[in-house]
N, C-alpha and C. Protein backbone atom coordinates (compact mmCIF):
# COMPACT_ATOMS: atom_id res chain seq x y z
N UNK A 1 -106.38 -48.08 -14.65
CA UNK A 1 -106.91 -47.56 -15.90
C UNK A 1 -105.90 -47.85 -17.02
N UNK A 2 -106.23 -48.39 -18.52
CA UNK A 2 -105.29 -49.06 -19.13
C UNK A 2 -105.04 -47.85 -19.89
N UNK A 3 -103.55 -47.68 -20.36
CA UNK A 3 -103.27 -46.81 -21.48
C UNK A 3 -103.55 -46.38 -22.38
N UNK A 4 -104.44 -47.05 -23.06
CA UNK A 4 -105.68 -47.23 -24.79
C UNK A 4 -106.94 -46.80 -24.41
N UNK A 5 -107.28 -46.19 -25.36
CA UNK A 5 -108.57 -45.40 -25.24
C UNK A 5 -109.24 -45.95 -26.08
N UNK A 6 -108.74 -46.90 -27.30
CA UNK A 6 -109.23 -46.86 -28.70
C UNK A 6 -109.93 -45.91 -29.82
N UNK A 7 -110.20 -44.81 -29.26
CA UNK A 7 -110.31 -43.54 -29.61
C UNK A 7 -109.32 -42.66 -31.16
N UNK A 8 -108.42 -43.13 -30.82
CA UNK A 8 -107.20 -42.87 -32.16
C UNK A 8 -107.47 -44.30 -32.90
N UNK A 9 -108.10 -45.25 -33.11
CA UNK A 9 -108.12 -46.85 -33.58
C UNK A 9 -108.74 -46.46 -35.35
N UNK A 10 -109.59 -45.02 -35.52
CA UNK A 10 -109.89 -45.05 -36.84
C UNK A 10 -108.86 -43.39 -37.20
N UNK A 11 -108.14 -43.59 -36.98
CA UNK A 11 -106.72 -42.56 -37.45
C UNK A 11 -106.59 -41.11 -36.89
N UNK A 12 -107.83 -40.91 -36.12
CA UNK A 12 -107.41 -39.43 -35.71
C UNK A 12 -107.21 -39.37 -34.28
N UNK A 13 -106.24 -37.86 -33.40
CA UNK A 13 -106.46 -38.12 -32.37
C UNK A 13 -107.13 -36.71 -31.85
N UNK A 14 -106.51 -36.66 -30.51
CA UNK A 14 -107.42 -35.29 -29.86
C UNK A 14 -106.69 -34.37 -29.59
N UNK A 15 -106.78 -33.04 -29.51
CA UNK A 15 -106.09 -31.80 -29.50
C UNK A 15 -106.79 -31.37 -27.74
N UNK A 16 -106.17 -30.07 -28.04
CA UNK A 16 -106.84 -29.32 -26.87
C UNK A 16 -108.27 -29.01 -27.01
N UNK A 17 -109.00 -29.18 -25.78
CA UNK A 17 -110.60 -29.21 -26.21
C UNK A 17 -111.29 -30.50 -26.86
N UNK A 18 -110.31 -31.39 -26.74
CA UNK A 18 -111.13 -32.46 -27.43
C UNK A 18 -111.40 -32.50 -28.73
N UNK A 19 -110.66 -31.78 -29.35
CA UNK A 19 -110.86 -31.50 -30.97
C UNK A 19 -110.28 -32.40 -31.89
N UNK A 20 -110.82 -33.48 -32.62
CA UNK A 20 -110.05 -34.36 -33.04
C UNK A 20 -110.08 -34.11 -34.82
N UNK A 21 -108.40 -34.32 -34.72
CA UNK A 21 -107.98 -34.26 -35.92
C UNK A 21 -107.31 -35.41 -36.41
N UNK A 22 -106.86 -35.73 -37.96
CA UNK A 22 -106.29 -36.97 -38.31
C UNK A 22 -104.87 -37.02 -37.71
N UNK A 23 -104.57 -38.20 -38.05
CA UNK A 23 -103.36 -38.52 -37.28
C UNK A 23 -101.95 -37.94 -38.21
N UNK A 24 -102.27 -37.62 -39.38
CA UNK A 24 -101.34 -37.16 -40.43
C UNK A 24 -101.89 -35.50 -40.51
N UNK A 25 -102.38 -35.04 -39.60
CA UNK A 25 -102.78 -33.57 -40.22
C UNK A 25 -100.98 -32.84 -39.67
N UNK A 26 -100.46 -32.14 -40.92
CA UNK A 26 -99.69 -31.32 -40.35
C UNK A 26 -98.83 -30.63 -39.25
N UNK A 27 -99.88 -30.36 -38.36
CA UNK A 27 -99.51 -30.16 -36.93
C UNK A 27 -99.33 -31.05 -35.98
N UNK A 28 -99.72 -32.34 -36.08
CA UNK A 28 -99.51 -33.60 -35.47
C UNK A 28 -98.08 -33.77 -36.29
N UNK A 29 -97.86 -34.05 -37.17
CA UNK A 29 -96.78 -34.05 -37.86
C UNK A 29 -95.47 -33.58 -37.08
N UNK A 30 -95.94 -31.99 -37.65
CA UNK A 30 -94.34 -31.52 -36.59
C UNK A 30 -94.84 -31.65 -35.07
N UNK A 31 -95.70 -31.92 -34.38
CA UNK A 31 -95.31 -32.43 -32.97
C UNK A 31 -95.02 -33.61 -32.74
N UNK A 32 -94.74 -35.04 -34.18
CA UNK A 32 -94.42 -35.86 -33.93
C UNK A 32 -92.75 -36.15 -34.33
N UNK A 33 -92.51 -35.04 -34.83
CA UNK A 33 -91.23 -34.70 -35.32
C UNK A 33 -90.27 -34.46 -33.45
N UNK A 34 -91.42 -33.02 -32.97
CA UNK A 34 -90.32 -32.94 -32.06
C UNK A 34 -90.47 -33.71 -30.89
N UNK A 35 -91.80 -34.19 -30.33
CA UNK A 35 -91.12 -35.53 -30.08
C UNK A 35 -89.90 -36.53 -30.25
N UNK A 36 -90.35 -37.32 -31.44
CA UNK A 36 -88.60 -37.74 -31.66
C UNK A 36 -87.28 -37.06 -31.50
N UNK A 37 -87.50 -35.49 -31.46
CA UNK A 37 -86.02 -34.85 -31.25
C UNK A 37 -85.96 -34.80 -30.15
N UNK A 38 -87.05 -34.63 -29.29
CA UNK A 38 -86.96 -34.71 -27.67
C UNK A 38 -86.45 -35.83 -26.98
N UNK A 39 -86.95 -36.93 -27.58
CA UNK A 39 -86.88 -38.42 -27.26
C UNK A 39 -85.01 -38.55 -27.81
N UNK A 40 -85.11 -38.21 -29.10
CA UNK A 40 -83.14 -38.01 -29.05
C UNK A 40 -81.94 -37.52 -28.48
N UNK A 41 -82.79 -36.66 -27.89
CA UNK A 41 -81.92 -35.48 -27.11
C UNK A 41 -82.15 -36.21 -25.64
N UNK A 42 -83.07 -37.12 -25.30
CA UNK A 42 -82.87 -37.86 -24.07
C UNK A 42 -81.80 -39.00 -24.57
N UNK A 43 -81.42 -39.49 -25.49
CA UNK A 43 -80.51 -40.46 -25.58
C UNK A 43 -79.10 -39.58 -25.75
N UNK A 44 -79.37 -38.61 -26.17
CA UNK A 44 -77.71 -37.89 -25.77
C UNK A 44 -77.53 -37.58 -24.59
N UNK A 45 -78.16 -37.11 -23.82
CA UNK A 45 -78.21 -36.68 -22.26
C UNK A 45 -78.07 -37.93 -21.24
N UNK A 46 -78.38 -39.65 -21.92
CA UNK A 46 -77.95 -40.84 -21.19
C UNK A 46 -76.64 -41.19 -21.16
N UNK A 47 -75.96 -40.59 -22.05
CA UNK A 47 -74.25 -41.31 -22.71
C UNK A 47 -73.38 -40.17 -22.12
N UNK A 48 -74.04 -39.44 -21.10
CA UNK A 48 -73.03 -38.42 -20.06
C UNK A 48 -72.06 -37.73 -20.57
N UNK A 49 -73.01 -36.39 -20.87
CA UNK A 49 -72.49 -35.32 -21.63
C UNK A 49 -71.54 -34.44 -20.64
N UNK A 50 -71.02 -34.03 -21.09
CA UNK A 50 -70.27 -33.03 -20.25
C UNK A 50 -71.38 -32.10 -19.45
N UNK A 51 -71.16 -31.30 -17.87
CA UNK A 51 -72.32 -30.53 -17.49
C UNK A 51 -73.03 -29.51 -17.79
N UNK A 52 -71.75 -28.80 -19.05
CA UNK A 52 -72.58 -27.41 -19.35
C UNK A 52 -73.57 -27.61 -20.50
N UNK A 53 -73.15 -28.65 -21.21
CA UNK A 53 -73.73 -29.10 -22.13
C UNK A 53 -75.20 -29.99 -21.57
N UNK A 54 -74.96 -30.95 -20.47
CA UNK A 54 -76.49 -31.74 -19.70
C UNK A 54 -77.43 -30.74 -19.64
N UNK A 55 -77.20 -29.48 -18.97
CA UNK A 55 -78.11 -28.86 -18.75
C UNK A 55 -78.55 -27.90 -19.73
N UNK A 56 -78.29 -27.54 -20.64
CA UNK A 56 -78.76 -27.16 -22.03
C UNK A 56 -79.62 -27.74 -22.83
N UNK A 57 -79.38 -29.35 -23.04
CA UNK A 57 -80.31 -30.15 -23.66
C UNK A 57 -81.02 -30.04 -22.71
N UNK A 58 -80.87 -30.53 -21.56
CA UNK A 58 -82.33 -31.00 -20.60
C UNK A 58 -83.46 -29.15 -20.86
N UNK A 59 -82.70 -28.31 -20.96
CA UNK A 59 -83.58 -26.81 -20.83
C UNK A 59 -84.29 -26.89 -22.19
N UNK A 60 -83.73 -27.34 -23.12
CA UNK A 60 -84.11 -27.36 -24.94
C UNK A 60 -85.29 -28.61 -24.91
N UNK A 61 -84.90 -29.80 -23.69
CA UNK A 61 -86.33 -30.61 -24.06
C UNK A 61 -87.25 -29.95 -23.34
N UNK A 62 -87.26 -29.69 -21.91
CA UNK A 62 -88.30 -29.05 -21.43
C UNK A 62 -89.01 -27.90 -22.56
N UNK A 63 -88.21 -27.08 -23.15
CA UNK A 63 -88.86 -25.94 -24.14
C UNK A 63 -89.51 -26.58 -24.92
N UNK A 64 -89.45 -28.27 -25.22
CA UNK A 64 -90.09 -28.74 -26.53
C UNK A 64 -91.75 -28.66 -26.31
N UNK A 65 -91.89 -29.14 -24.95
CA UNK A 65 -93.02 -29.46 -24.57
C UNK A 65 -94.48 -28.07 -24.92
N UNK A 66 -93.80 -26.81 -24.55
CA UNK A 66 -95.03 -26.38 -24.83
C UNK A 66 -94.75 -25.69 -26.51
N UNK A 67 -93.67 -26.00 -26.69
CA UNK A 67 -93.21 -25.69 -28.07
C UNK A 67 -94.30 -26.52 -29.33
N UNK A 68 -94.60 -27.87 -28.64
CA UNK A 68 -95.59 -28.71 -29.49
C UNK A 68 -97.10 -27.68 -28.92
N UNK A 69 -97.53 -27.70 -27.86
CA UNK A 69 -98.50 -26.89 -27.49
C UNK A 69 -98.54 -25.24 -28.54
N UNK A 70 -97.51 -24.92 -28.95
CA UNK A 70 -97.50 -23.80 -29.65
C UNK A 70 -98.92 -23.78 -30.87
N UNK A 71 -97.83 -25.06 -31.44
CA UNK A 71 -98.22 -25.54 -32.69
C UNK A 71 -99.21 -25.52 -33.02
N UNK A 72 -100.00 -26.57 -31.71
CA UNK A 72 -101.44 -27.09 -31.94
C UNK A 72 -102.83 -26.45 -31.29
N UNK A 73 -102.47 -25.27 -30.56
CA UNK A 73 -102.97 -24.26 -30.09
C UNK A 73 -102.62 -22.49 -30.68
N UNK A 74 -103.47 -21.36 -29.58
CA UNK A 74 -103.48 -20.15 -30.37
C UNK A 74 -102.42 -19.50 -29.17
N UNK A 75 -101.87 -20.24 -28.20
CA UNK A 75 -100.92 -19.85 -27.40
C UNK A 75 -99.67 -19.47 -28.27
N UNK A 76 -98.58 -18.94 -27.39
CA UNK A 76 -97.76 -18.37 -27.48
C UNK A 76 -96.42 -18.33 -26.21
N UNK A 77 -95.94 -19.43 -26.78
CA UNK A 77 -94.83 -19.87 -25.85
C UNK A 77 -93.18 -19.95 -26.14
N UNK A 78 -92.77 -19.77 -27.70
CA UNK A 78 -91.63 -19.59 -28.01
C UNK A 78 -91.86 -18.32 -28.45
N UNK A 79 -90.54 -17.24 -27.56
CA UNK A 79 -90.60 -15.88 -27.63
C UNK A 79 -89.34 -15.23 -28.27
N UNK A 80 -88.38 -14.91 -28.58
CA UNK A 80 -87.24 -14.06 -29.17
C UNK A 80 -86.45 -14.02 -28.26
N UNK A 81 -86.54 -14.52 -26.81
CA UNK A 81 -85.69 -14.53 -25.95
C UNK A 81 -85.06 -15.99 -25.95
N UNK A 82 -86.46 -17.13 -26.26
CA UNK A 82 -85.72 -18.26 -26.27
C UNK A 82 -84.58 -18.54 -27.47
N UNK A 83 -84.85 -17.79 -28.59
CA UNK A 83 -84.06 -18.07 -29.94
C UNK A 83 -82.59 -17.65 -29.28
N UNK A 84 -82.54 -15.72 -28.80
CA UNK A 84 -81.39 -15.41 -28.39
C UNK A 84 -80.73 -15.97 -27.36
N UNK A 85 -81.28 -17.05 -26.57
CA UNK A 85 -79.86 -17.94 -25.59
C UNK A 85 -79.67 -19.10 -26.20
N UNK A 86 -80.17 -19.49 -26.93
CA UNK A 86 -79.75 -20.88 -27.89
C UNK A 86 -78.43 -20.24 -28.68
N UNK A 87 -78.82 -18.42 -29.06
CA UNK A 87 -77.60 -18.33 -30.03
C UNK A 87 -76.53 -17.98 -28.93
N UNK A 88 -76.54 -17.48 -27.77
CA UNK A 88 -75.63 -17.33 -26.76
C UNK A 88 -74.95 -18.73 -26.37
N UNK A 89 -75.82 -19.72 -26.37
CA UNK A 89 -75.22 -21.26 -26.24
C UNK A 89 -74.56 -21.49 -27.19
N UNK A 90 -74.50 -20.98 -28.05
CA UNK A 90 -73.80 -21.49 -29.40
C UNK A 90 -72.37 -20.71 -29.71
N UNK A 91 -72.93 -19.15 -29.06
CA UNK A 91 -71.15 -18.61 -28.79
C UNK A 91 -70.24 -18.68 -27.89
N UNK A 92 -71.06 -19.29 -27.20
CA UNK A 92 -69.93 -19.68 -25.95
C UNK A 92 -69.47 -20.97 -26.40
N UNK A 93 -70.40 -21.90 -26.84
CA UNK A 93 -69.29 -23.17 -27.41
C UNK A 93 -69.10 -22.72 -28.96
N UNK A 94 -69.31 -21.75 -29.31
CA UNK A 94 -67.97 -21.78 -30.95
C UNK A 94 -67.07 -21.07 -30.74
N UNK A 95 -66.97 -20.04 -29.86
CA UNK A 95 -65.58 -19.42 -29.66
C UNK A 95 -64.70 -20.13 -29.67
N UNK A 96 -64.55 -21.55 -29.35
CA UNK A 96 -63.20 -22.17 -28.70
C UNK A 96 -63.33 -23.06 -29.87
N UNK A 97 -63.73 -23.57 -31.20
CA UNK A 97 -63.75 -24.38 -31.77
C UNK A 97 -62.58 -23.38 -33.28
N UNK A 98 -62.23 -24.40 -33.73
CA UNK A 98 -61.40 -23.87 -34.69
C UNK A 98 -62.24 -23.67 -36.14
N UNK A 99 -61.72 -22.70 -37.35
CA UNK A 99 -62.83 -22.54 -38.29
C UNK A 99 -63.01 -24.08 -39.17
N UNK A 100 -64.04 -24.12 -39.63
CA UNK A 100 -64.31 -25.70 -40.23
C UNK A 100 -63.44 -25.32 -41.55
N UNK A 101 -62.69 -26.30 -41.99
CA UNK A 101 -62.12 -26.14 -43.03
C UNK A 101 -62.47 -27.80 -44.41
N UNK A 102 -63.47 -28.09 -43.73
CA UNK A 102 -63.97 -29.27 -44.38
C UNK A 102 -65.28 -29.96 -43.88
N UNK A 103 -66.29 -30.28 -44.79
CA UNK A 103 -67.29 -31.18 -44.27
C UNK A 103 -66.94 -32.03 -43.44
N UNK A 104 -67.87 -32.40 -42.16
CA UNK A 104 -67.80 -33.27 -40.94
C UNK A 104 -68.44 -34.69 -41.05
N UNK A 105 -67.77 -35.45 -41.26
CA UNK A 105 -68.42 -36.77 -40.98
C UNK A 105 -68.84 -37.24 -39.83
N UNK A 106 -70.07 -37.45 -39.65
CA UNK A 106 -70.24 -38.10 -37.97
C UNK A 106 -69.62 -39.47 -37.54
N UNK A 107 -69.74 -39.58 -36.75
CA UNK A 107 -69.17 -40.82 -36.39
C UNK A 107 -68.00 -41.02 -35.34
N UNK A 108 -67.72 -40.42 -35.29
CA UNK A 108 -65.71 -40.38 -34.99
C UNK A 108 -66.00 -40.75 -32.89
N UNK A 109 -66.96 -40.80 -32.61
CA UNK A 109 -67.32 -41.00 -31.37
C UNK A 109 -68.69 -41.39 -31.05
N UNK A 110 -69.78 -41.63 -30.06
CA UNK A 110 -70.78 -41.90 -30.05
C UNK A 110 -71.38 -40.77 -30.07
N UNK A 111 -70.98 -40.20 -28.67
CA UNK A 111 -71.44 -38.87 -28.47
C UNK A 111 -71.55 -37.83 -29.39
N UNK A 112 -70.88 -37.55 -30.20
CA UNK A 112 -70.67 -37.00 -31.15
C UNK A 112 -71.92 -36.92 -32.42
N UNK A 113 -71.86 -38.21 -32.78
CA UNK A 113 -72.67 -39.06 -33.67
C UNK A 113 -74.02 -39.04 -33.39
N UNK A 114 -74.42 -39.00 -32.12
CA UNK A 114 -75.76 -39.02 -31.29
C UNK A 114 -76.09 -37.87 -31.76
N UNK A 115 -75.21 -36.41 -31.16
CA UNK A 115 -75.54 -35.14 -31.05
C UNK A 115 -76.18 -35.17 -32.70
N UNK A 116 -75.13 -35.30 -33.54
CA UNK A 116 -75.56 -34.86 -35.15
C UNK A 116 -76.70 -35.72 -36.09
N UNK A 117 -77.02 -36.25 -34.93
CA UNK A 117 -78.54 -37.77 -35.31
C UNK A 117 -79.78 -36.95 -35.20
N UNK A 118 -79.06 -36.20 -33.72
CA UNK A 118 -80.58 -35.40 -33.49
C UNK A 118 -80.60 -33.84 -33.77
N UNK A 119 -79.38 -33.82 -34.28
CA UNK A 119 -79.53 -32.52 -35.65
C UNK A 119 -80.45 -32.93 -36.75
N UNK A 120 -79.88 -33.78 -37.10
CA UNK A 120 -81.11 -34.33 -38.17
C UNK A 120 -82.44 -34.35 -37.97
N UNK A 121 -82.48 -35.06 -36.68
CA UNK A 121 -84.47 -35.22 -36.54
C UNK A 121 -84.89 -33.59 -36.37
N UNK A 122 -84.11 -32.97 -35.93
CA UNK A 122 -84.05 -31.35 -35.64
C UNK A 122 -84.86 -30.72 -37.31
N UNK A 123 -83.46 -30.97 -38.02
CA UNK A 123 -83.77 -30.21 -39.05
C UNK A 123 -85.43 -30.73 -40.34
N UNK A 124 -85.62 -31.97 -39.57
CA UNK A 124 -86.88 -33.01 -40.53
C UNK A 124 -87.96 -32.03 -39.46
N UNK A 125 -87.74 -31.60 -38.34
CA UNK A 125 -88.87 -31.11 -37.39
C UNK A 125 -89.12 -29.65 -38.50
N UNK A 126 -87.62 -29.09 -38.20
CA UNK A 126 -87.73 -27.24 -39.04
C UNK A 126 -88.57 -27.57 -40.82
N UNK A 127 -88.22 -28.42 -41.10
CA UNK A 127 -88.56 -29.18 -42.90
C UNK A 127 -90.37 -29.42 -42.47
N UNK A 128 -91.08 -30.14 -41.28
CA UNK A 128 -92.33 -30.13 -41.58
C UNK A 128 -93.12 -28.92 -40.75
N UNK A 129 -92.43 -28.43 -40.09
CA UNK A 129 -92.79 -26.90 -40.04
C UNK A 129 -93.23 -25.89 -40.53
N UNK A 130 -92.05 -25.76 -41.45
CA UNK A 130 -92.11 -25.02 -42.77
C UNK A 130 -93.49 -25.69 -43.45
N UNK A 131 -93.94 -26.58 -43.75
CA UNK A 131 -94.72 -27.07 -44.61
C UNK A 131 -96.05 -26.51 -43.68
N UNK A 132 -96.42 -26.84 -42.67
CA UNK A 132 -97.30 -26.22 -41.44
C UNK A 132 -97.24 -24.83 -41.72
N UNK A 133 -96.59 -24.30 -41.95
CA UNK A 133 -96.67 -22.82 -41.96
C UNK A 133 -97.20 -22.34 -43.27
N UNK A 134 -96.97 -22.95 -44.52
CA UNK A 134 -97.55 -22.63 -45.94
C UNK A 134 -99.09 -22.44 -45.50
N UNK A 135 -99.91 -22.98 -44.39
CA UNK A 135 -101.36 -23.23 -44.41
C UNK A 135 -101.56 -22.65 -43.57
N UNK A 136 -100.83 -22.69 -42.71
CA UNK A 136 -101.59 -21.86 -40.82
C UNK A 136 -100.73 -20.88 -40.67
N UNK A 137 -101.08 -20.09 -40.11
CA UNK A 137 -100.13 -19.06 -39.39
C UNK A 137 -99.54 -19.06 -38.11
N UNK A 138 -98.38 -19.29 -38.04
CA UNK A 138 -97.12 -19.70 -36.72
C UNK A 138 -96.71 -18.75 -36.70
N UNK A 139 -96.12 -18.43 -35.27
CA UNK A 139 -95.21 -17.25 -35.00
C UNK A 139 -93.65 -17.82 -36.00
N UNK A 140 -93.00 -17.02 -36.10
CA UNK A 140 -91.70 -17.30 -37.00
C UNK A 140 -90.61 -17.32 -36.00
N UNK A 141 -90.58 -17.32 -35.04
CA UNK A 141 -89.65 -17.58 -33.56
C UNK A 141 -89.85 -19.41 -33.55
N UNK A 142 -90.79 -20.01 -34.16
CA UNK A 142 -90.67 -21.36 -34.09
C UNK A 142 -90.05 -21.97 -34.85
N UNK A 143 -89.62 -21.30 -36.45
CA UNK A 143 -88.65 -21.65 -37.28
C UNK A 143 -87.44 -21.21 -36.78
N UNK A 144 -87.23 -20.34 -36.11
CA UNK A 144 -85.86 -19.50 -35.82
C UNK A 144 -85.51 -20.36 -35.03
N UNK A 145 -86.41 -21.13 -34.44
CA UNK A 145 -86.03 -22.06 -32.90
C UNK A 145 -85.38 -23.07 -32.89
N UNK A 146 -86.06 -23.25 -34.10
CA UNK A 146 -85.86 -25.02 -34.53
C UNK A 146 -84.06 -25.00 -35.84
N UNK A 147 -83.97 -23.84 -36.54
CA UNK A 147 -83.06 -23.58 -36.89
C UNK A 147 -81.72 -23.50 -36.18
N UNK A 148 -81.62 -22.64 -35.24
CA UNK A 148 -80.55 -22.08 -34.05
C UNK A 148 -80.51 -24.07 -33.26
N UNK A 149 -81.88 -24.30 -33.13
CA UNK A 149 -81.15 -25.49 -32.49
C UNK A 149 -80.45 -26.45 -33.08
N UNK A 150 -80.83 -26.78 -34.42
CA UNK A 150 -79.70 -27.65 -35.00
C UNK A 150 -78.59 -27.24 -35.35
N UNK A 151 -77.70 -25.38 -35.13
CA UNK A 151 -77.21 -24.94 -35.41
C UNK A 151 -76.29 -25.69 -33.93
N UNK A 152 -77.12 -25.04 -33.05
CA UNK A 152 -76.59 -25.75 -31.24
C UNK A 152 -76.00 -27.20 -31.53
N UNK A 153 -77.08 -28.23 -31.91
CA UNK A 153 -76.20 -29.29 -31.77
C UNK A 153 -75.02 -29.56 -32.47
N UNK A 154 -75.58 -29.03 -34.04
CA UNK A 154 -73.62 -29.26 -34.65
C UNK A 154 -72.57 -28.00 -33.86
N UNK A 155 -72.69 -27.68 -33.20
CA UNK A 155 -71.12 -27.08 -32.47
C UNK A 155 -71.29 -28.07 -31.45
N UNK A 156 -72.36 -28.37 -30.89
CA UNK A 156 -71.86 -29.01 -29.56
C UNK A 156 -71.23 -30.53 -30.52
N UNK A 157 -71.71 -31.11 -31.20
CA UNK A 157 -70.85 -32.71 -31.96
C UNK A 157 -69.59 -31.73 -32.24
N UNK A 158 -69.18 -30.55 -33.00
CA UNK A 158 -67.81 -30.46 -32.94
C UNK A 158 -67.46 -30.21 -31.84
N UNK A 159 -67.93 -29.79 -30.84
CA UNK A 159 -67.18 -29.56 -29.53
C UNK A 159 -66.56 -31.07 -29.20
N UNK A 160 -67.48 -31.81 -28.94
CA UNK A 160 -67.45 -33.33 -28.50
C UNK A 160 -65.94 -33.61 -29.22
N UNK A 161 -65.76 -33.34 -30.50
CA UNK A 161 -64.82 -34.07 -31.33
C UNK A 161 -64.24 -35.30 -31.25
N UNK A 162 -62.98 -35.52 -32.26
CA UNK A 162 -63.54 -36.76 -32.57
C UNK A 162 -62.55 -38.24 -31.76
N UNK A 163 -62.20 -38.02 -30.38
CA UNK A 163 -62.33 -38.76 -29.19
C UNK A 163 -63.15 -38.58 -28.65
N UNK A 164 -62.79 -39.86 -27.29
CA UNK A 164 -63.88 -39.85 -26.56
C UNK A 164 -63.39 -38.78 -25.10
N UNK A 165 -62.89 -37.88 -25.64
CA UNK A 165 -62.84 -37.03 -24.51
C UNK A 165 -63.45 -35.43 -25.00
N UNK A 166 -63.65 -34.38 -24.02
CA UNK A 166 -64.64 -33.16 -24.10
C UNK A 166 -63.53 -32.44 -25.21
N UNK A 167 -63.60 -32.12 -26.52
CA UNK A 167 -62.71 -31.23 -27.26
C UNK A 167 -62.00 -31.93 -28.58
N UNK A 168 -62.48 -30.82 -29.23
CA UNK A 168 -61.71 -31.67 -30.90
C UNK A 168 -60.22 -32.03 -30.43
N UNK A 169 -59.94 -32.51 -31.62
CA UNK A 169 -58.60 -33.04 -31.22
C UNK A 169 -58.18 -32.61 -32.52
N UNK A 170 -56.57 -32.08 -32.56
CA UNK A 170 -55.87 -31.43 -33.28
C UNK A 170 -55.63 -32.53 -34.91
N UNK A 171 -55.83 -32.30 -35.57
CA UNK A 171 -54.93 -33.25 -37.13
C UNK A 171 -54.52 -31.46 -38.11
């Protein structure tokens, strides 16, 4: 059976139930957003992250999945528990980081650079969200979600710092 349906060929596709909407409606939007952050967060998880860190992203893409199902349905799958261990992930790796005393340039490693790439697609996901939400009504645990996580990846790029070994490095 071939991959193409031709079905999406005049711009819209199908939801749950077979409900077809355009290919630019809003909610396709931010599930095409976190897609790409999912799909990014698999290219940080290829360049062999340290382990406490592998298994965090890999738990944050699995959450994406029904996280898009949120969106485009009347379900209810990001809860106040998922927001509060993203922020627990985030104090266990900022305790040990020193206070920022200057804007961060990415770059200074791959890994690093990767992580704060898919901060970005992160924060373009939280940016058409927000816009989704002016019209429909979302639980607000999906902004909190999407917030806290790009909060997650910039500690984990400063964790990474800026060798190629696990930990900032002193200047």
């Amino acid at each position: 059976m071939p991959i193409y349906t031709r079905n999406g060929d005049g711009g819209t596709t199908a939801l749950y139930g077979n409900v077809r909407v355009d290919k630019d409606n809003p909610g396709i939007e931010v599930c095409g957003c976190i897609d790409e952050l999912s799909a990014s967060l698999g290219v940080v998880r290829s360049e062999g992250l340290p382990i406490q860190f592998e298994s965090v992203i890999l738990r944050i893409q699995q959450e994406l999945i029904p996280f898009c199902t949120e969106i485009v349905s009347d379900s209810v799958t990001i809860v106040p528990e998922h927001v509060q261990q993203i922020e627990s992930d985030i104090d266990g790796i900022g305790l040990a980081l020193p206070p920022l005393t200057q804007f961060i340039i990415s770059g200074d490693n791959r890994l690093s650079a990767l992580l704060h790439l898919a901060r970005t697609v992160c924060r373009r996901a939280e940016r058409s969200l927000v816009t989704l939400c002016r019209t429909e009504t979302k639980s607000p645990h999906l902004v909190a979600y999407l917030n806290r996580l790009s909060d997650l990846l910039f500690v984990m790029a400063r964790k990474i710092g800026k060798h190629d070994t696990f930990g900032e490095s002193e200047e």
